[in-house]
C-alpha atoms as a PDB file:
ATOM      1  CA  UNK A   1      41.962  84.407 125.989  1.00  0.00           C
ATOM      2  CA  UNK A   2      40.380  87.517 126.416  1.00  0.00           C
ATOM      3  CA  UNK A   3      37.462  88.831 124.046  1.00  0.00           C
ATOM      4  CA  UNK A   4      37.808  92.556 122.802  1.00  0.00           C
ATOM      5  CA  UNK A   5      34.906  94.459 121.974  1.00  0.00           C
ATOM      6  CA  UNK A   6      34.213  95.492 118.335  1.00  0.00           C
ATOM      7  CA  UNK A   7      35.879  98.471 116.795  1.00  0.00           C
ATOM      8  CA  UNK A   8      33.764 101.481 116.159  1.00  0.00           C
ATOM      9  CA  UNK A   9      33.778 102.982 112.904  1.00  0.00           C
ATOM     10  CA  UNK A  10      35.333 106.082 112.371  1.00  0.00           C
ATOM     11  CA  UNK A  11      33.104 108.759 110.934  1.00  0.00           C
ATOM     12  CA  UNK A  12      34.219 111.833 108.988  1.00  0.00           C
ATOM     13  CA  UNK A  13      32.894 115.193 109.643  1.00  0.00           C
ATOM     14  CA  UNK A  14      28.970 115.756 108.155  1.00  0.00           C
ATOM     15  CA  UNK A  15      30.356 118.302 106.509  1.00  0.00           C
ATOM     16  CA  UNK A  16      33.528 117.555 104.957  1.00  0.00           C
ATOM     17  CA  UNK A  17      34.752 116.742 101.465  1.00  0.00           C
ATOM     18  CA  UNK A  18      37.691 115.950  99.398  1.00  0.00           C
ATOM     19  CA  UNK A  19      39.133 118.504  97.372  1.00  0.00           C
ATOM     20  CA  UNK A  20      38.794 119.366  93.624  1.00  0.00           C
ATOM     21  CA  UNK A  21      42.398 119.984  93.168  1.00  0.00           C
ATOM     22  CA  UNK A  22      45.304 116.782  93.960  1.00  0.00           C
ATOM     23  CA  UNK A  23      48.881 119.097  93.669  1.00  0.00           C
ATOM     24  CA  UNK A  24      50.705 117.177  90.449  1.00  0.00           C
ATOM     25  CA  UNK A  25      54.633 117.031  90.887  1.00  0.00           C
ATOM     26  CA  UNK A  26      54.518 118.091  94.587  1.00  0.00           C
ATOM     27  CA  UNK A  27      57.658 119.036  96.571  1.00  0.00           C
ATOM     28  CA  UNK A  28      58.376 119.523  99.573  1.00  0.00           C
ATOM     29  CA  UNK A  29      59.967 123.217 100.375  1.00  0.00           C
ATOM     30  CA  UNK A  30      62.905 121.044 101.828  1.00  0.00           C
ATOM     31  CA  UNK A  31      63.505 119.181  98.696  1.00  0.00           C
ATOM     32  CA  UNK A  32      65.028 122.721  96.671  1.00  0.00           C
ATOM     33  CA  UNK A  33      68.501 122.867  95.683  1.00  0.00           C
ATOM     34  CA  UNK A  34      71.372 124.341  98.171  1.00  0.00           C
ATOM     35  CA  UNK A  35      71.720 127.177  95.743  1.00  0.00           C
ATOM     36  CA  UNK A  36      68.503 128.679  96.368  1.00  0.00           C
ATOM     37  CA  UNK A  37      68.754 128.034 100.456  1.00  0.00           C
ATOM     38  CA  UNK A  38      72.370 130.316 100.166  1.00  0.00           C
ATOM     39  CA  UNK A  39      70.530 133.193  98.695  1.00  0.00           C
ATOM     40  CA  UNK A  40      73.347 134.175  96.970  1.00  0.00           C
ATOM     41  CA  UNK A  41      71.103 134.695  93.188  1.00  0.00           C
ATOM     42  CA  UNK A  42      68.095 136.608  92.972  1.00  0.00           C
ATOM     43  CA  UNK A  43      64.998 135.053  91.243  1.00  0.00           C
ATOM     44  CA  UNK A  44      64.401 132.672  93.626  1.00  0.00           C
ATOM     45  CA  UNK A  45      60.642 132.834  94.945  1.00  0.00           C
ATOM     46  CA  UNK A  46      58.374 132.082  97.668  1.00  0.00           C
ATOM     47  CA  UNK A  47      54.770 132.043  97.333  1.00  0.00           C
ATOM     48  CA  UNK A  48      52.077 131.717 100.350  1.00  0.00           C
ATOM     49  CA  UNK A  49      48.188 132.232 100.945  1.00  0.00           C
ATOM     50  CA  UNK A  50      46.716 134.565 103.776  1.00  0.00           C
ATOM     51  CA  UNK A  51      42.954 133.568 104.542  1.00  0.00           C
ATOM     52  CA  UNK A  52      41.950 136.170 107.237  1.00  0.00           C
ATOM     53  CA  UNK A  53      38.147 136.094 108.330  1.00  0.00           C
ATOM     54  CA  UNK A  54      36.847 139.455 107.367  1.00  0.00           C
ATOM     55  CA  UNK A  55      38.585 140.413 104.211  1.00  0.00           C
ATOM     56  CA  UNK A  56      39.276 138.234 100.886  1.00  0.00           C
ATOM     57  CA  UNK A  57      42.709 136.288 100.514  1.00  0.00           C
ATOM     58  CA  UNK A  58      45.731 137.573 100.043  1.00  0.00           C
ATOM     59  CA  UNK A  59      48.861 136.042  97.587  1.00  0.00           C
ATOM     60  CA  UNK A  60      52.131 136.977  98.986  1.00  0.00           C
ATOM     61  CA  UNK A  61      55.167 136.627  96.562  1.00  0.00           C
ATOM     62  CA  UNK A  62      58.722 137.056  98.257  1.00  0.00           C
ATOM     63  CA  UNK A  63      61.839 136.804  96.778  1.00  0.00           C
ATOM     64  CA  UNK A  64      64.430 134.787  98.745  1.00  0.00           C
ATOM     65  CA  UNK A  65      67.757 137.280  97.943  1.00  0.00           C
ATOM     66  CA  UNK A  66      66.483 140.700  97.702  1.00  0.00           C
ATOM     67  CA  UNK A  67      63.394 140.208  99.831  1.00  0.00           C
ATOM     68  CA  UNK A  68      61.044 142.330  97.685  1.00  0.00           C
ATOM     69  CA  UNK A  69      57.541 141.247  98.967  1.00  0.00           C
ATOM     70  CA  UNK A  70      54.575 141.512  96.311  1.00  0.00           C
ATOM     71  CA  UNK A  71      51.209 141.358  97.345  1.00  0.00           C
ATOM     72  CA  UNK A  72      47.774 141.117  95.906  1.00  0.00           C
ATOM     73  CA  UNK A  73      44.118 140.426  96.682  1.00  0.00           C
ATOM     74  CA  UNK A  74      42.452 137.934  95.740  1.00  0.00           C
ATOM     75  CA  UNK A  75      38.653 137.275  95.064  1.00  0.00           C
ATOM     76  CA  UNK A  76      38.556 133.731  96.092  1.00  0.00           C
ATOM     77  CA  UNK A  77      40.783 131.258  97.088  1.00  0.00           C
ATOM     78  CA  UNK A  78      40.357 128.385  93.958  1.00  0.00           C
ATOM     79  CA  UNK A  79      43.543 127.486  91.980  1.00  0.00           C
ATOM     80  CA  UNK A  80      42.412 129.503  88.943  1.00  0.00           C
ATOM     81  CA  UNK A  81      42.533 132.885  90.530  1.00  0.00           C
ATOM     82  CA  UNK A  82      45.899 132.113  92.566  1.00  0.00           C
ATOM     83  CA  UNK A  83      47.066 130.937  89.036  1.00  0.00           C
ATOM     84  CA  UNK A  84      45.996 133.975  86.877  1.00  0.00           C
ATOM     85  CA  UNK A  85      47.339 136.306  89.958  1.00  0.00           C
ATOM     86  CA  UNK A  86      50.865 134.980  89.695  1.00  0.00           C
ATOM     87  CA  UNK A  87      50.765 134.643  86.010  1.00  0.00           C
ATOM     88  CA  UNK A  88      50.071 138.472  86.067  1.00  0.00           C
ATOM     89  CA  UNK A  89      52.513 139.254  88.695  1.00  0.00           C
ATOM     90  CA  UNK A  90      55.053 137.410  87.486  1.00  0.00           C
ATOM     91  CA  UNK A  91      54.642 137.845  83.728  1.00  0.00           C
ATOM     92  CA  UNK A  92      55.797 142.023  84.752  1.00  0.00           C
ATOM     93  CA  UNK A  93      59.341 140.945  85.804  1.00  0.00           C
ATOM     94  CA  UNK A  94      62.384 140.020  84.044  1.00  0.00           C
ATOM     95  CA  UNK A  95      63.422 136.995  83.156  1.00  0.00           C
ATOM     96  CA  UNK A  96      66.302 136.892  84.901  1.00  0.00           C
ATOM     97  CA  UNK A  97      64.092 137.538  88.356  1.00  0.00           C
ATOM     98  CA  UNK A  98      62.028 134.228  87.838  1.00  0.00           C
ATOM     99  CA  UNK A  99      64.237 131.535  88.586  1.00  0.00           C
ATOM    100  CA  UNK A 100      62.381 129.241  90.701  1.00  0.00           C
ATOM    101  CA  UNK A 101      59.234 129.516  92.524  1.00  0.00           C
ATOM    102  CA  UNK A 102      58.372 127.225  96.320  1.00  0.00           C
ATOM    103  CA  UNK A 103      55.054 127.124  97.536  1.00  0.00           C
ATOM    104  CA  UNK A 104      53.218 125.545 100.504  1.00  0.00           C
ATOM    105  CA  UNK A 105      51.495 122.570  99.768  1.00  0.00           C
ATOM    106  CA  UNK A 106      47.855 123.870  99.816  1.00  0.00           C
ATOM    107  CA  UNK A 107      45.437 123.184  96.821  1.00  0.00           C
ATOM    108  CA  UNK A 108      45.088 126.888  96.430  1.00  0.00           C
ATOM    109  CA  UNK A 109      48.270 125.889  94.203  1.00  0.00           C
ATOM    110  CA  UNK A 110      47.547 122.687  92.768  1.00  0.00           C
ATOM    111  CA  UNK A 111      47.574 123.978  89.020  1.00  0.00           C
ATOM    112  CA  UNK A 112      51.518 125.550  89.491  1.00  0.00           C
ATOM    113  CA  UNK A 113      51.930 123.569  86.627  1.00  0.00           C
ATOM    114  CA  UNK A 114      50.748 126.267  84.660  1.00  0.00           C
ATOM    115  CA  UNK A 115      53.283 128.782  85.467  1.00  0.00           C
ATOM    116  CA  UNK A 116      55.821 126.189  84.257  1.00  0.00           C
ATOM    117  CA  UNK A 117      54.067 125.675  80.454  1.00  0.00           C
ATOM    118  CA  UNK A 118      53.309 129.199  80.157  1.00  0.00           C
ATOM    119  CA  UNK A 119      55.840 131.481  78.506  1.00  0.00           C
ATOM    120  CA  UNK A 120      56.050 134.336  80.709  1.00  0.00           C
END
């Protein structure tokens, strides 16, 4: 029988921490209906985060059918501001051209819940 040496403990980064915002109800981008992956009916949406080292982050909003990109700045990356920027963006279209929205899975969109209670 041979003897194994003692595990080491794994150590996290001095530097890291958990983060503020868990993502309620989250989907996976290959979880959507067929419907939306035919891009045959506009209103469907895709929403992503740009983080670029010298200039502030950028919200990109493209729409699956048409392929109308929207794009806005950012002053920081927190869930409230991407929140209130795609309220705002989103609150100047048509009903009918807000069908659905898909995001990544990053916390920079952990309150999308709030573009679902709000009556844009």
């Amino acid at each position: 029988m041979a003897i194994s040496a003692p595990r080491r403990q794994h150590r996290s980064p001095f530097n890291s921490r958990s983060s503020r915002y868990k993502i309620k109800d989250r989907k996976s981008i290959h979880d959507r209906s067929q419907d939306i992956e035919t891009r045959e009916e506009p209103g469907h949406w895709e929403g992503d985060l740009i983080i670029c080292n010298r200039t502030r982050p950028v919200l990109v909003l493209h729409e699956r059918k048409s392929r109308v990109t929207l794009v806005t700045r950012l002053q920081t990356k927190s869930a409230e501001k991407t929140a209130g920027a795609m309220l705002s963006i989103l609150s100047r279209l048509d009903k009918g051209c807000r069908r659905s929205i898909t995001f990544d899975n990053g916390t920079e969109f952990a309150l999308l819940t709030l573009l679902k209670t709000s009556r844009v």
